[in-house]
Structures are given as C-alpha cells and as structure tokens.
N, C-alpha and C. Protein backbone atom coordinates (compact mmCIF):
# COMPACT_ATOMS: atom_id res chain seq x y z
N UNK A 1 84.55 28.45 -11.64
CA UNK A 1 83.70 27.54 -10.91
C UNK A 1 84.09 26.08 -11.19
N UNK A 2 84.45 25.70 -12.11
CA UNK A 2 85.03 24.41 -12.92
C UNK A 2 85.93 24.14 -12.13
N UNK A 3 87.28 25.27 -11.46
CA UNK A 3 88.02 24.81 -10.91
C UNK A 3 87.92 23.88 -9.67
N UNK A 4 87.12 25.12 -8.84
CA UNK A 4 86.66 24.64 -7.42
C UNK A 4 86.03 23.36 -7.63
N UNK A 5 85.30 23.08 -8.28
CA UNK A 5 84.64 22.04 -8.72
C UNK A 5 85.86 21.14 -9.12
N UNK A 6 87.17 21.15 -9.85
CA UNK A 6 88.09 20.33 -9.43
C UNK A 6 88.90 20.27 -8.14
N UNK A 7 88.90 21.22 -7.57
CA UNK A 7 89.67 21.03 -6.11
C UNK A 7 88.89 20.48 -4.83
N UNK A 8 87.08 20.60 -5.25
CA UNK A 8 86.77 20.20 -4.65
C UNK A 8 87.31 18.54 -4.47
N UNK A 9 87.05 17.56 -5.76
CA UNK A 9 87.20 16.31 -5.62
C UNK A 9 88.76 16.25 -5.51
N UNK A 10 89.76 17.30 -5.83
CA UNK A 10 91.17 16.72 -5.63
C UNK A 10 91.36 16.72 -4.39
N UNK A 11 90.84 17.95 -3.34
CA UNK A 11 91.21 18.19 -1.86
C UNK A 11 90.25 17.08 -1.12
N UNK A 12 89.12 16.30 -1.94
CA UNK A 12 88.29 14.68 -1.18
C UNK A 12 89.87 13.70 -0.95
N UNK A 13 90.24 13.81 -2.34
CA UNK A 13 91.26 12.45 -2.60
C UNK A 13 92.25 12.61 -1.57
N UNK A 14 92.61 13.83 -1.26
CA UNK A 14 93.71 14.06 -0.35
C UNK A 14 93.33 14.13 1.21
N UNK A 15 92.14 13.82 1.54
CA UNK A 15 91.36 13.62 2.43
C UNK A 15 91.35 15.08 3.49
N UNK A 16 91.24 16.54 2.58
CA UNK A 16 91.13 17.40 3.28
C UNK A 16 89.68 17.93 2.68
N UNK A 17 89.12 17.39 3.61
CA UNK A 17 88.01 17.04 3.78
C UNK A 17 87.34 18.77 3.50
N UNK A 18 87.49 19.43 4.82
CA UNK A 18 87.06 20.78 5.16
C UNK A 18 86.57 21.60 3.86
N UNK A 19 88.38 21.80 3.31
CA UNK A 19 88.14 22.70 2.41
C UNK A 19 87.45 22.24 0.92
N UNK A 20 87.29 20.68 1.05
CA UNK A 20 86.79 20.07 -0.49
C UNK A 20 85.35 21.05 -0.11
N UNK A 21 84.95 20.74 0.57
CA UNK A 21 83.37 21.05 0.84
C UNK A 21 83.49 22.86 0.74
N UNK A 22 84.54 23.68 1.18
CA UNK A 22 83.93 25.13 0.96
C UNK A 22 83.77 25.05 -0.39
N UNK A 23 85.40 24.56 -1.37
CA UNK A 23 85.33 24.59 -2.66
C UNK A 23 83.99 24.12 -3.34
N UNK A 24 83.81 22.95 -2.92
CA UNK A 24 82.60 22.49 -3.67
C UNK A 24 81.44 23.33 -3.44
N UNK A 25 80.88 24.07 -2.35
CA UNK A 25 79.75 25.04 -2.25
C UNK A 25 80.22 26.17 -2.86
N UNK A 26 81.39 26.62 -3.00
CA UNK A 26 81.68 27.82 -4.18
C UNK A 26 81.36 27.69 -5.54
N UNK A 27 81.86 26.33 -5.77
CA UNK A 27 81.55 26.05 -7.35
C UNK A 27 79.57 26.45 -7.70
N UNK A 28 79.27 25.57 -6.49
CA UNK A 28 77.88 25.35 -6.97
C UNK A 28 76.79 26.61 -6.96
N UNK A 29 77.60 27.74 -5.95
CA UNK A 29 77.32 28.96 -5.80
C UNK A 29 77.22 29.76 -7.41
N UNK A 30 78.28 29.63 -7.47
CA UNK A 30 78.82 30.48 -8.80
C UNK A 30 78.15 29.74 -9.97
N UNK A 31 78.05 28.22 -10.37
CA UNK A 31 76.98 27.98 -11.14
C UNK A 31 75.46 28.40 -11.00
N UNK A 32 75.09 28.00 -10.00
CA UNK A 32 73.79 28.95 -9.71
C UNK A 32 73.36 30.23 -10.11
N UNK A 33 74.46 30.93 -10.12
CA UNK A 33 74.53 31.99 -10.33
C UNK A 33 74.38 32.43 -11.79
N UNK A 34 74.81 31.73 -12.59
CA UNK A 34 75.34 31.49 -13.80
C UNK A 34 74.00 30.85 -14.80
N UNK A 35 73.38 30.32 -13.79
CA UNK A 35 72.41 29.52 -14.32
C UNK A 35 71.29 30.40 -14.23
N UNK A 36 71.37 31.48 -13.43
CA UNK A 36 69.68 31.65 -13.54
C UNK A 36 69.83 32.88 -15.14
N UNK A 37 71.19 33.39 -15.19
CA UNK A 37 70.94 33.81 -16.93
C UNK A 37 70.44 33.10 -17.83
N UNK A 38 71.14 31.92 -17.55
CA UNK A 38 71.53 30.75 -18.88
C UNK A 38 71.40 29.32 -18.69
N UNK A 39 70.28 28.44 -18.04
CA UNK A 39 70.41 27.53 -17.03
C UNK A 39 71.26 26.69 -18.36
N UNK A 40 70.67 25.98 -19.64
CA UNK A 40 71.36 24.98 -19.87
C UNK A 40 72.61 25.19 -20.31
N UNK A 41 73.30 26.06 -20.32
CA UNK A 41 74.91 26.48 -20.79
C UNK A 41 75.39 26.04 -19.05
N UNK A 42 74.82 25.84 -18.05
CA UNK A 42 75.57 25.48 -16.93
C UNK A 42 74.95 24.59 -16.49
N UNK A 43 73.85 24.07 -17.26
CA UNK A 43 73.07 22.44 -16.06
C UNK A 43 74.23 21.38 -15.83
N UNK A 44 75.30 21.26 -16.67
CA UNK A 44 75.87 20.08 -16.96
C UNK A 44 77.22 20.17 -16.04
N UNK A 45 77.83 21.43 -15.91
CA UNK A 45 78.71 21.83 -14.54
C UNK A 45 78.19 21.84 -13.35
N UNK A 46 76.79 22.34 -13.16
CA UNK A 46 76.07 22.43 -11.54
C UNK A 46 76.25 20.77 -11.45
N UNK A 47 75.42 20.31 -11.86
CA UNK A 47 75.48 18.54 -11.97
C UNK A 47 76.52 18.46 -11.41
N UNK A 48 77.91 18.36 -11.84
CA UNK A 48 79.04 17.94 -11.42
C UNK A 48 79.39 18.03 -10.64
N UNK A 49 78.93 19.33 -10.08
CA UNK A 49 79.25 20.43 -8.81
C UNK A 49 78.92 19.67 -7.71
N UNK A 50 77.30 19.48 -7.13
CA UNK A 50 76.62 18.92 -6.89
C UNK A 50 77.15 17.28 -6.61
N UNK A 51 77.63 16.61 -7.64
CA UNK A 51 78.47 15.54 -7.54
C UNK A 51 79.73 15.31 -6.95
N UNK A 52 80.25 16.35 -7.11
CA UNK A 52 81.83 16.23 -6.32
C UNK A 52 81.34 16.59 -4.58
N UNK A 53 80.52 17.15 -4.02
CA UNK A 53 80.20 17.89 -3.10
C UNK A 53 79.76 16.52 -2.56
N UNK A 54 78.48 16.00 -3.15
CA UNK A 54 77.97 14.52 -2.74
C UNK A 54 79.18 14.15 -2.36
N UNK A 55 79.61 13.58 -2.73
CA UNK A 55 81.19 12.68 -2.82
C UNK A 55 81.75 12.94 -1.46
N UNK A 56 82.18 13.99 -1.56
CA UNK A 56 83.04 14.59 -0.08
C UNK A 56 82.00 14.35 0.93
N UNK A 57 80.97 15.08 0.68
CA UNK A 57 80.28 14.71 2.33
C UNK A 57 79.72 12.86 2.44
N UNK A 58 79.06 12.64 1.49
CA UNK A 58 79.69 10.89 1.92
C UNK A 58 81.20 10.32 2.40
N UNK A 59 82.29 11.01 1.89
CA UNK A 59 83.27 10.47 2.70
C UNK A 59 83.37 10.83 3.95
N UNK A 60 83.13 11.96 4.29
CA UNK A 60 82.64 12.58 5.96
C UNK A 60 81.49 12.30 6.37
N UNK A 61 80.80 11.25 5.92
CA UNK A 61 79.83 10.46 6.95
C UNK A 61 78.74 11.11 7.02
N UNK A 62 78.55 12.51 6.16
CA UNK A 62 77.29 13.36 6.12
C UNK A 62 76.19 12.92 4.91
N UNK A 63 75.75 11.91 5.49
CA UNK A 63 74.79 11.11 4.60
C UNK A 63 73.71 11.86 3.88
N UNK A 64 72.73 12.35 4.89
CA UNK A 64 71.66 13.52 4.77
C UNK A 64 72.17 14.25 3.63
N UNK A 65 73.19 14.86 4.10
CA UNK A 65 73.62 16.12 2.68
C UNK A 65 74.09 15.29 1.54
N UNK A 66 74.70 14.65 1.50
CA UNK A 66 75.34 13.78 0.52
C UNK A 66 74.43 13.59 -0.50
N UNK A 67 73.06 12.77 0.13
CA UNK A 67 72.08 12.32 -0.38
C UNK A 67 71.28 13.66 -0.97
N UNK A 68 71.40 15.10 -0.17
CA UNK A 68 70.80 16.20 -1.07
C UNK A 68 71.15 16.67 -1.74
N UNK A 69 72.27 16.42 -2.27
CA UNK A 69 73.56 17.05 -3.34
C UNK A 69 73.41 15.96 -4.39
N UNK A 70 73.36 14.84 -4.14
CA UNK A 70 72.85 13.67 -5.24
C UNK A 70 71.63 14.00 -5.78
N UNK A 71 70.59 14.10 -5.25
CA UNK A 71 69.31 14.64 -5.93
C UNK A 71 69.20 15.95 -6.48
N UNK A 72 69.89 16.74 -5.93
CA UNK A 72 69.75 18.19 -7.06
C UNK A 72 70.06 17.36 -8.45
N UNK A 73 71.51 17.13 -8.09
CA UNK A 73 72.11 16.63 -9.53
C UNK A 73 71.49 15.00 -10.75
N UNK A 74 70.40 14.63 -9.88
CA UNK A 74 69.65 13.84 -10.54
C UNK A 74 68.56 14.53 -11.24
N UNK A 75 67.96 15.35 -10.62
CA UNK A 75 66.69 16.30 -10.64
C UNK A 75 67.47 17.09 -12.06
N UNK A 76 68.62 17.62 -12.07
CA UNK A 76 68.92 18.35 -13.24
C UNK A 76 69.55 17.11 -14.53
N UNK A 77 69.86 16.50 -14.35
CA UNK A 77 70.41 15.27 -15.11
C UNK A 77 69.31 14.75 -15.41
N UNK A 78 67.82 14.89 -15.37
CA UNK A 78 66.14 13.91 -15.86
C UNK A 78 66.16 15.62 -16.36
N UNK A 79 66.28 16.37 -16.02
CA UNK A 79 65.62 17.49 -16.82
C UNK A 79 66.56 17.67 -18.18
N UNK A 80 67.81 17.45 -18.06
CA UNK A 80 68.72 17.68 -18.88
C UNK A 80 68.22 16.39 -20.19
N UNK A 81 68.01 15.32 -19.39
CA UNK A 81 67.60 14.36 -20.53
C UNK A 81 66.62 14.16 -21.25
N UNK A 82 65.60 15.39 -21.04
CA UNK A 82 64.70 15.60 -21.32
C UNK A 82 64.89 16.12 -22.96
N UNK A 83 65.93 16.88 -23.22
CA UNK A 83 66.43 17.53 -24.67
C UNK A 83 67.28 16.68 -24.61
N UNK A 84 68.25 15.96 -24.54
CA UNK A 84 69.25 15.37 -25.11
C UNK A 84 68.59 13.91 -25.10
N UNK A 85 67.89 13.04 -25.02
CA UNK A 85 67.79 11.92 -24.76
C UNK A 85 68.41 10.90 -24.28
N UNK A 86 69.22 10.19 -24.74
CA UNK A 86 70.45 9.56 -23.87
C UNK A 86 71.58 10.01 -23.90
N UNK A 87 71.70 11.17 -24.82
CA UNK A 87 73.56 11.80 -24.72
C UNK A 87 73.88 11.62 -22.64
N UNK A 88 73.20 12.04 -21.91
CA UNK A 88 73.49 12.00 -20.50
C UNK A 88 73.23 10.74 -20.21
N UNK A 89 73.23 9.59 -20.38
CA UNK A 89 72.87 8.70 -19.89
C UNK A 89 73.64 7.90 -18.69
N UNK A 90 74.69 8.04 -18.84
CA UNK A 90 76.29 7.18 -18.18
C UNK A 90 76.58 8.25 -16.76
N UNK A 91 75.55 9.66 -17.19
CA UNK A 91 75.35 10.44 -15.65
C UNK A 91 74.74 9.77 -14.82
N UNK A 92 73.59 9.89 -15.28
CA UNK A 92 72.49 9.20 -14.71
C UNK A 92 72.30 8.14 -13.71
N UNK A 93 72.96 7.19 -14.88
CA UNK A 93 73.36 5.94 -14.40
C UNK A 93 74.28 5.81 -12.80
N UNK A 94 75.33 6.71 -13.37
CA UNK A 94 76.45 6.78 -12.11
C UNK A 94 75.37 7.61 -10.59
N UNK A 95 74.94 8.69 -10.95
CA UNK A 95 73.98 9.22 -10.33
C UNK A 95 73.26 8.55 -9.01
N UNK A 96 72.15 7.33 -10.11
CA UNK A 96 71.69 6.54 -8.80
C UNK A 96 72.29 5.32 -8.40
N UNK A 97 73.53 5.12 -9.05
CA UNK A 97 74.23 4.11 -8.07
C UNK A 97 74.59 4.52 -6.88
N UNK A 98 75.10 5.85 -6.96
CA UNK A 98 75.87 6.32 -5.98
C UNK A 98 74.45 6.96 -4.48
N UNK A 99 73.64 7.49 -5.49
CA UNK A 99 71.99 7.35 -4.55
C UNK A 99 71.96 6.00 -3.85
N UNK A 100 72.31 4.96 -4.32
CA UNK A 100 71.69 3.63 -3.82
C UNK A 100 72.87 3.31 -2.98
N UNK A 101 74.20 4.15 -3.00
CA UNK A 101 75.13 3.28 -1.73
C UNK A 101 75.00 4.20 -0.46
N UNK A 102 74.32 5.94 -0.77
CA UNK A 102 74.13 6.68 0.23
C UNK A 102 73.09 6.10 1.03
N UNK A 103 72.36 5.58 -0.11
CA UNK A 103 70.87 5.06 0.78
C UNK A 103 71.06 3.80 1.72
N UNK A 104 72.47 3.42 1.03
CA UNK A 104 72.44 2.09 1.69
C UNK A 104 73.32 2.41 3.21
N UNK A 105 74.08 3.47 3.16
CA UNK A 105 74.68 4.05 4.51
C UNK A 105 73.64 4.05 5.37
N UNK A 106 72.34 5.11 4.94
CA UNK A 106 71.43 5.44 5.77
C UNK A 106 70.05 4.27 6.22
N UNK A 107 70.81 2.98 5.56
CA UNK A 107 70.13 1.97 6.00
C UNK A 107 68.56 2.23 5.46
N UNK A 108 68.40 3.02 4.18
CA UNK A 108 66.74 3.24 3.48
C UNK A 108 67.22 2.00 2.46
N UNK A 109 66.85 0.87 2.84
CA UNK A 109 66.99 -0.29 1.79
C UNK A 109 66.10 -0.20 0.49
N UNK A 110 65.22 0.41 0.79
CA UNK A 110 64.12 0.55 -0.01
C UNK A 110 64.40 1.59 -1.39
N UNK A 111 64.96 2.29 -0.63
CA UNK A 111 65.33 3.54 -1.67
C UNK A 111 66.27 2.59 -2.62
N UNK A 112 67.58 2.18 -1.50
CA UNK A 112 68.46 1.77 -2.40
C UNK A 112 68.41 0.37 -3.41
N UNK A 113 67.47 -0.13 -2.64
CA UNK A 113 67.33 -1.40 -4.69
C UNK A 113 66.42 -0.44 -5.31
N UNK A 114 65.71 0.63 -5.17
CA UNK A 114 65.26 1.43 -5.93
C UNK A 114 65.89 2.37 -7.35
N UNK A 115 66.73 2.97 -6.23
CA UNK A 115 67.96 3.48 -7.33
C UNK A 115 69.24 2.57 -7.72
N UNK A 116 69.41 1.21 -7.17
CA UNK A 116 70.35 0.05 -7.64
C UNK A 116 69.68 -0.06 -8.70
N UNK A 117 68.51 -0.83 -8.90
CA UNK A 117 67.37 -1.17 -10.14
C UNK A 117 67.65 -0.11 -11.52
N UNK A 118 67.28 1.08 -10.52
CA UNK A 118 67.56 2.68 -11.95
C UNK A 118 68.67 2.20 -12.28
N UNK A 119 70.04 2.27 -11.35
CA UNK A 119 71.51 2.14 -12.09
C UNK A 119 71.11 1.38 -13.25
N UNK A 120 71.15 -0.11 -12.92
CA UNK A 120 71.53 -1.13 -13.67
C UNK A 120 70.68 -1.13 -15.35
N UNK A 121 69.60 -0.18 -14.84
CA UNK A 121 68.55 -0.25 -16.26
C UNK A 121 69.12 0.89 -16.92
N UNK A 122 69.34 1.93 -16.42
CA UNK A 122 70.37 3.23 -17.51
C UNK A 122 71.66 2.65 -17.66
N UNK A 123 72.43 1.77 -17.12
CA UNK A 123 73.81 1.45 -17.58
C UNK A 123 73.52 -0.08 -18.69
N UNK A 124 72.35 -0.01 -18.76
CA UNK A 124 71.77 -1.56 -19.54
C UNK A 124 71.79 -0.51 -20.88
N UNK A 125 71.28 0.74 -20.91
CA UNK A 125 70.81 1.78 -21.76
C UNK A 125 72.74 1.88 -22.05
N UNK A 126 72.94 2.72 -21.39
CA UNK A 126 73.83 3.02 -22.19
C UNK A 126 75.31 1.97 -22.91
N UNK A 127 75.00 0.65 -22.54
CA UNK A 127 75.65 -0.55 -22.68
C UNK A 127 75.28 -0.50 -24.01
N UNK A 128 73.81 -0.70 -24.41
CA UNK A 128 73.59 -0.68 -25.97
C UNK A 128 74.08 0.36 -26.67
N UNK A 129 74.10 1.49 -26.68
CA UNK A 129 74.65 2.47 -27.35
C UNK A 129 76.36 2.41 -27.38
N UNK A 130 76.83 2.07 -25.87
CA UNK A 130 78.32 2.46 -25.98
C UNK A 130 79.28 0.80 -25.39
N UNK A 131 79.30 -0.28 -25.69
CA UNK A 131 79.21 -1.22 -25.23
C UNK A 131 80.68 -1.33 -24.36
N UNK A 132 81.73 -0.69 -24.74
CA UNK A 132 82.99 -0.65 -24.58
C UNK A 132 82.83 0.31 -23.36
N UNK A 133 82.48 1.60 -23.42
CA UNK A 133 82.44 2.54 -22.39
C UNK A 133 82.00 2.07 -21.38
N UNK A 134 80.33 1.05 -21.62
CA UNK A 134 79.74 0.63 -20.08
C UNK A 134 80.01 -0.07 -20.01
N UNK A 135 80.68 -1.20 -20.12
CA UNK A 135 80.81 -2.58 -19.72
C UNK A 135 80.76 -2.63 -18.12
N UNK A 136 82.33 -2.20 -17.79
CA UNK A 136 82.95 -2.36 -16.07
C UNK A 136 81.24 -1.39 -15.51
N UNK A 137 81.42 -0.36 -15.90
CA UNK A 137 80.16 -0.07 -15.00
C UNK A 137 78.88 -0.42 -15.09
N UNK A 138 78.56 -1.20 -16.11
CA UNK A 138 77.17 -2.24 -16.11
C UNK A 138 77.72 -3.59 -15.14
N UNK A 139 78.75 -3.85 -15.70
CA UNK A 139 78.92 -5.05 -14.91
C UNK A 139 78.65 -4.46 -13.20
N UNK A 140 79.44 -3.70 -12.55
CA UNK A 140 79.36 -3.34 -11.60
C UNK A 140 77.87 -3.06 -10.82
N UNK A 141 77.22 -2.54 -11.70
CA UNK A 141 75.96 -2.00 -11.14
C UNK A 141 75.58 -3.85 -11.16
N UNK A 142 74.93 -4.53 -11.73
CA UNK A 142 74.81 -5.83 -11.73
C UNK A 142 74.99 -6.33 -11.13
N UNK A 143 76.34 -6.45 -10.70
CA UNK A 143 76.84 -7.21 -9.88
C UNK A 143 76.16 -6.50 -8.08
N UNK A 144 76.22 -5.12 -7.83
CA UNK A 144 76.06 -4.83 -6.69
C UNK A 144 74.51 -5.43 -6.51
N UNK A 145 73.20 -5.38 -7.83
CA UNK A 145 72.01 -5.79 -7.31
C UNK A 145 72.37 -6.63 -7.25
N UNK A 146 72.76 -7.90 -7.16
CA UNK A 146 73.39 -9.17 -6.25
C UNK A 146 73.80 -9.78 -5.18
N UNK A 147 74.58 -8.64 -5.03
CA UNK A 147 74.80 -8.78 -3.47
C UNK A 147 73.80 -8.07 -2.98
N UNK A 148 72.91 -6.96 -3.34
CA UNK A 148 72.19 -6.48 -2.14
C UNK A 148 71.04 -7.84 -2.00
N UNK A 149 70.75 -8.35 -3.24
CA UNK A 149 69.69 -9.17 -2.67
C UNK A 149 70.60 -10.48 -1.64
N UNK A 150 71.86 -10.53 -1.94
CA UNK A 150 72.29 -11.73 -0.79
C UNK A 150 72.47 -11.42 0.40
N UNK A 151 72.76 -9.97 0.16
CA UNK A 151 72.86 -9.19 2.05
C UNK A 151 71.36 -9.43 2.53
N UNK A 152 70.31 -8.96 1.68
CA UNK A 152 68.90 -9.19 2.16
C UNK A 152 68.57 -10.35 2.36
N UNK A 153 69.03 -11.29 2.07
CA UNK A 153 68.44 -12.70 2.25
C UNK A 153 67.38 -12.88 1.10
N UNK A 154 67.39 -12.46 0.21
CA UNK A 154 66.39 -12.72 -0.59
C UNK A 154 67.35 -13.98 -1.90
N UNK A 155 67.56 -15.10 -1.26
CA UNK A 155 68.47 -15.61 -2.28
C UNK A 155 67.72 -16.14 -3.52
N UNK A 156 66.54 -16.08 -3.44
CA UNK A 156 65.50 -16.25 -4.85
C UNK A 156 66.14 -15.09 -5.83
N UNK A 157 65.89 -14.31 -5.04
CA UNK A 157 65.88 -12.80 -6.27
C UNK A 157 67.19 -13.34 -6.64
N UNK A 158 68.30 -13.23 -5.90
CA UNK A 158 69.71 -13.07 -6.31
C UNK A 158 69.76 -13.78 -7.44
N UNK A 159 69.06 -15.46 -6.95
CA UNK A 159 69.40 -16.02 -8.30
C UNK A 159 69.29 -15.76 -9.90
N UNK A 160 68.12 -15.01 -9.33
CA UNK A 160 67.09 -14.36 -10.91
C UNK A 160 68.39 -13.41 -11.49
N UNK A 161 69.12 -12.91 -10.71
CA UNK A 161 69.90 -11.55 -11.05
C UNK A 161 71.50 -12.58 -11.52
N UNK A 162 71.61 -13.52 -11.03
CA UNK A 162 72.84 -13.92 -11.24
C UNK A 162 72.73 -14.63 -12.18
N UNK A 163 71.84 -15.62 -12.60
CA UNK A 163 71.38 -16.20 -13.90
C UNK A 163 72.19 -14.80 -15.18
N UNK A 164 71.54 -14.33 -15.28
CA UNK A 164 71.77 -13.67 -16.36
C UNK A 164 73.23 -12.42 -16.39
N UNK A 165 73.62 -12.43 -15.32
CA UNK A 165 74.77 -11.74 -14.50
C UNK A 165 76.00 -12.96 -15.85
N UNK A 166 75.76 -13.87 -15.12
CA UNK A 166 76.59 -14.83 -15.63
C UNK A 166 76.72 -15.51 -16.80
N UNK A 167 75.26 -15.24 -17.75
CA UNK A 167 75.58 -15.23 -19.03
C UNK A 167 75.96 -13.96 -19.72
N UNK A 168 76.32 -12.88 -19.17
CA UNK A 168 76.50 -11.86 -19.75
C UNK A 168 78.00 -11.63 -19.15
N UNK A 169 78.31 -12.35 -18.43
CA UNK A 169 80.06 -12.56 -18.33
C UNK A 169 80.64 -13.06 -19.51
N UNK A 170 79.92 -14.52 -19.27
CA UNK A 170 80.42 -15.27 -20.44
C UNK A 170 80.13 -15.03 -22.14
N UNK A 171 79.03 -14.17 -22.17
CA UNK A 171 79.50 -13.30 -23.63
C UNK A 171 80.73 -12.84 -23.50
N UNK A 172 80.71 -11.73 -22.67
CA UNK A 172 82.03 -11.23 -23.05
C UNK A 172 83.02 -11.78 -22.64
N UNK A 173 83.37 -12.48 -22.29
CA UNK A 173 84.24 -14.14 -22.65
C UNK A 173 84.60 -14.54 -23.64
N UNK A 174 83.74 -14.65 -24.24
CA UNK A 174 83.34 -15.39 -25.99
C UNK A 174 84.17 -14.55 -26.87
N UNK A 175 83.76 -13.03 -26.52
CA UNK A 175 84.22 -12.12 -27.68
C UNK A 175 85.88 -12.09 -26.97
C-alpha cells in the first residue's frame, strides 16, 4: 500500500494524472483495510494516502474531492495528535495549508484564512520545537496570510501580519 501511495505522487509529478488517482485509491483501500484490525499501526500511512490522492486531484482541478481527501487526513492527523501531542505537528500544519489553497480554488475565502490562520499557528508550534526544520515552511505559511489579506483588500490586517512577518525575517538575519 506504501507503494501505490508512492506511485501515486510519482505518476502526479509525471502528470499521469489517471493512474496517480487509481494508485492512490488502492493505497487508501488497502490501508482501510488494514486499519480496521489495527487503526493506529496504519493512521499515519492512510494520512499520507489520503494526501497524495488530495494532491493529484487538486492538480486535475477536482477541488470537491481534493478537499475530501484533505479532511479525512486532517480528521485522522487531530485524532492521531491526540496520543502523540506534537510528534505530528509539521502534518498538520502542511495539512491545512494545503486545505486553505483548495479552499482558495473553490473561492470559500472563509474557510481558507481559516485553515491559513491553523497553518501558520501549528507551523508557529512546531517552529518552537524544531526551529531549523520549520523555518521555510513557517515562513511560507506567514507569508501566504499576507498576501491573502492583500488579495482581500484588507490592507490593515496585512499590516498587522507583516509587522511581525518582518521582524521575524530579520531575526533570522541576525543569526
């Protein structure tokens, strides 16, 4: 199942689209499967599963599904963090960024500074714990609530977000 679950995202990159998606519903099949013996010996592969599948059908423009393949794998990634506490955190994080650019396809603005907001506060989380690992993707999440508030016209907010955007460049500047 691991495999398919890699061919799913290798056959995205190669933009054969079709078969990423059988692979990826095989993987997630066969975890399922796997899971109703033993769910947490496979929560952390379905997740993935689930993630690579998202992936592909956002690149094929299948927003709807995209966006339901993101939420399984959020829904098991809050349950998963439920026993591990932040060991999953840098999932998570990636999780609702990628929620907040589907949302932002499907034009639910609402959703998406919703789950932009989540990103940036679990990659704030796991910045303290792993500062080297999150950096680019704290910065990133950061940086995108920025622009969404400048796409929105909300250039108040932005500022609030870039204020501190920009002293947290220039720390790591310093160092």
């Amino acid at each position: 199942a691991l495999a398919y679950t890699n061919l799913c995202s290798c056959l995205c990159q190669l933009g054969e689209h079709s078969e990423s998606i059988e692979y990826g519903k095989r993987a997630i099949s066969v975890f399922e499967e796997f899971s109703l013996r033993d769910a947490s010996a496979y929560q952390e592969n379905l997740s993935l599963s689930y993630c690579s599948l998202a992936g592909t059908l956002c690149e094929c423009e299948k927003y709807e599904e995209s966006l339901e393949n993101y939420y399984k794998a959020l829904d098991i990634e809050e349950e998963r963090a439920e026993s591990l506490g932040n060991a999953n955190i840098e999932t998570l994080a990636r999780i609702c960024y990628n929620i907040s650019i589907v949302c932002g396809y499907l034009e639910d603005y609402d959703n998406e500074e919703s789950y932009l907001l989540r990103s940036v506060e679990e990659y704030r989380k796991y910045y303290e714990i792993l500062p080297e690992a999150a950096e680019y993707n704290y910065l990133s999440a950061f940086r995108a609530a920025c622009v969404f508030y400048i796409e929105s016209g909300e250039f108040e907010v932005a500022r609030e977000w870039l204020t501190p955007y920009i002293d947290f460049v220039q720390t790591l500047n310093e160092q």
